[in-house]
Protein backbone atom coordinates (compact mmCIF):
# COMPACT_ATOMS: atom_id res chain seq x y z
CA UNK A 1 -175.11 31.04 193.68
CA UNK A 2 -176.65 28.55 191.31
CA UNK A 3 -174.81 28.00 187.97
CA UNK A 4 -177.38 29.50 186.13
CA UNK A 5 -176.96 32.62 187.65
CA UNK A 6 -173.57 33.12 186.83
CA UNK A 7 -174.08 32.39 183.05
CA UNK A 8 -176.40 35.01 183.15
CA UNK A 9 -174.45 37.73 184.86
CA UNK A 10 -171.94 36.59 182.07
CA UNK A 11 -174.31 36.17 179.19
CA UNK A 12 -175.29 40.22 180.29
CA UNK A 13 -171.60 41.42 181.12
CA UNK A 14 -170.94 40.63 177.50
CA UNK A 15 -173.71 41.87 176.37
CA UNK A 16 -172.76 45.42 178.00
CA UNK A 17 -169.21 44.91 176.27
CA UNK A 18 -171.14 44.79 172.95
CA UNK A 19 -173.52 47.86 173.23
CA UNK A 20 -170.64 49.57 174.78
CA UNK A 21 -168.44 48.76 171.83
CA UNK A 22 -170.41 49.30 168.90
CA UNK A 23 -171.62 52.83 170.17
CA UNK A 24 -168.23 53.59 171.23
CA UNK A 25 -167.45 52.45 166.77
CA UNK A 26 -170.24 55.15 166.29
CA UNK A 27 -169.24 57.85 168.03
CA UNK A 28 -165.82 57.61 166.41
CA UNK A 29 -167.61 57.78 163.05
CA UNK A 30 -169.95 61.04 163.74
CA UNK A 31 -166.91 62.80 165.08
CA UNK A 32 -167.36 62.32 169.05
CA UNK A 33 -165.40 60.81 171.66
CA UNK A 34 -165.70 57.21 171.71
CA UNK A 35 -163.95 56.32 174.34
CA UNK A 36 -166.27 58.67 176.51
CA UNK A 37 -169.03 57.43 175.07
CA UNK A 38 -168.52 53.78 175.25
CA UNK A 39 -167.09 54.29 179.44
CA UNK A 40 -170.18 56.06 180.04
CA UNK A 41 -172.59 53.98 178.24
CA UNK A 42 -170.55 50.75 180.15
CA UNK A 43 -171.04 51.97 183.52
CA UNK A 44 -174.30 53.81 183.07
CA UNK A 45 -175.87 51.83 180.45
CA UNK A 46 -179.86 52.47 181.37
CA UNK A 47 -179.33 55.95 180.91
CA UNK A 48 -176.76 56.41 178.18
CA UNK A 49 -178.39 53.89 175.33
CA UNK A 50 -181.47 56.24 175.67
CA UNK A 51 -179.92 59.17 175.41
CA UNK A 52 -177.71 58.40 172.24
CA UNK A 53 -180.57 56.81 170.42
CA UNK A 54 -181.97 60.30 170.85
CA UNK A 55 -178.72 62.05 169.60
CA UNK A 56 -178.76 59.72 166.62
CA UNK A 57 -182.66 60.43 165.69
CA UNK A 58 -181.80 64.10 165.71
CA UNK A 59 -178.64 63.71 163.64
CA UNK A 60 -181.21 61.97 161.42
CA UNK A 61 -183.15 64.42 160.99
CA UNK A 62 -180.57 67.56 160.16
């Protein structure tokens, strides 16, 4: 494994952290489960950051 390769996986491991975090901060806030959110969104991030970016735009809209 080149060098490069593993600051990448890093560079995107923390990057999960992040998105995980802050939607996990923004559940809390609108009165859901953060901690739910932020494990699912961790270890099913392609289909979780979709989905709440849809919750949000219909919260948005109510």
């Amino acid at each position: 494994m080149e060098p490069y390769e593993i600051v990448e996986a890093f560079g995107g491991l923390i990057a999960l952290i992040v998105i995980s975090y802050l939607i996990a901060v923004d559940a809390n806030k609108k009165g859901r489960s953060g901690i739910a959110w932020g494990l699912i969104t961790f270890f099913s991030c392609f289909i979780m950051i979709p989905i709440y970016f849809l919750l949000i735009s219909k919260d948005n809209k109510s």
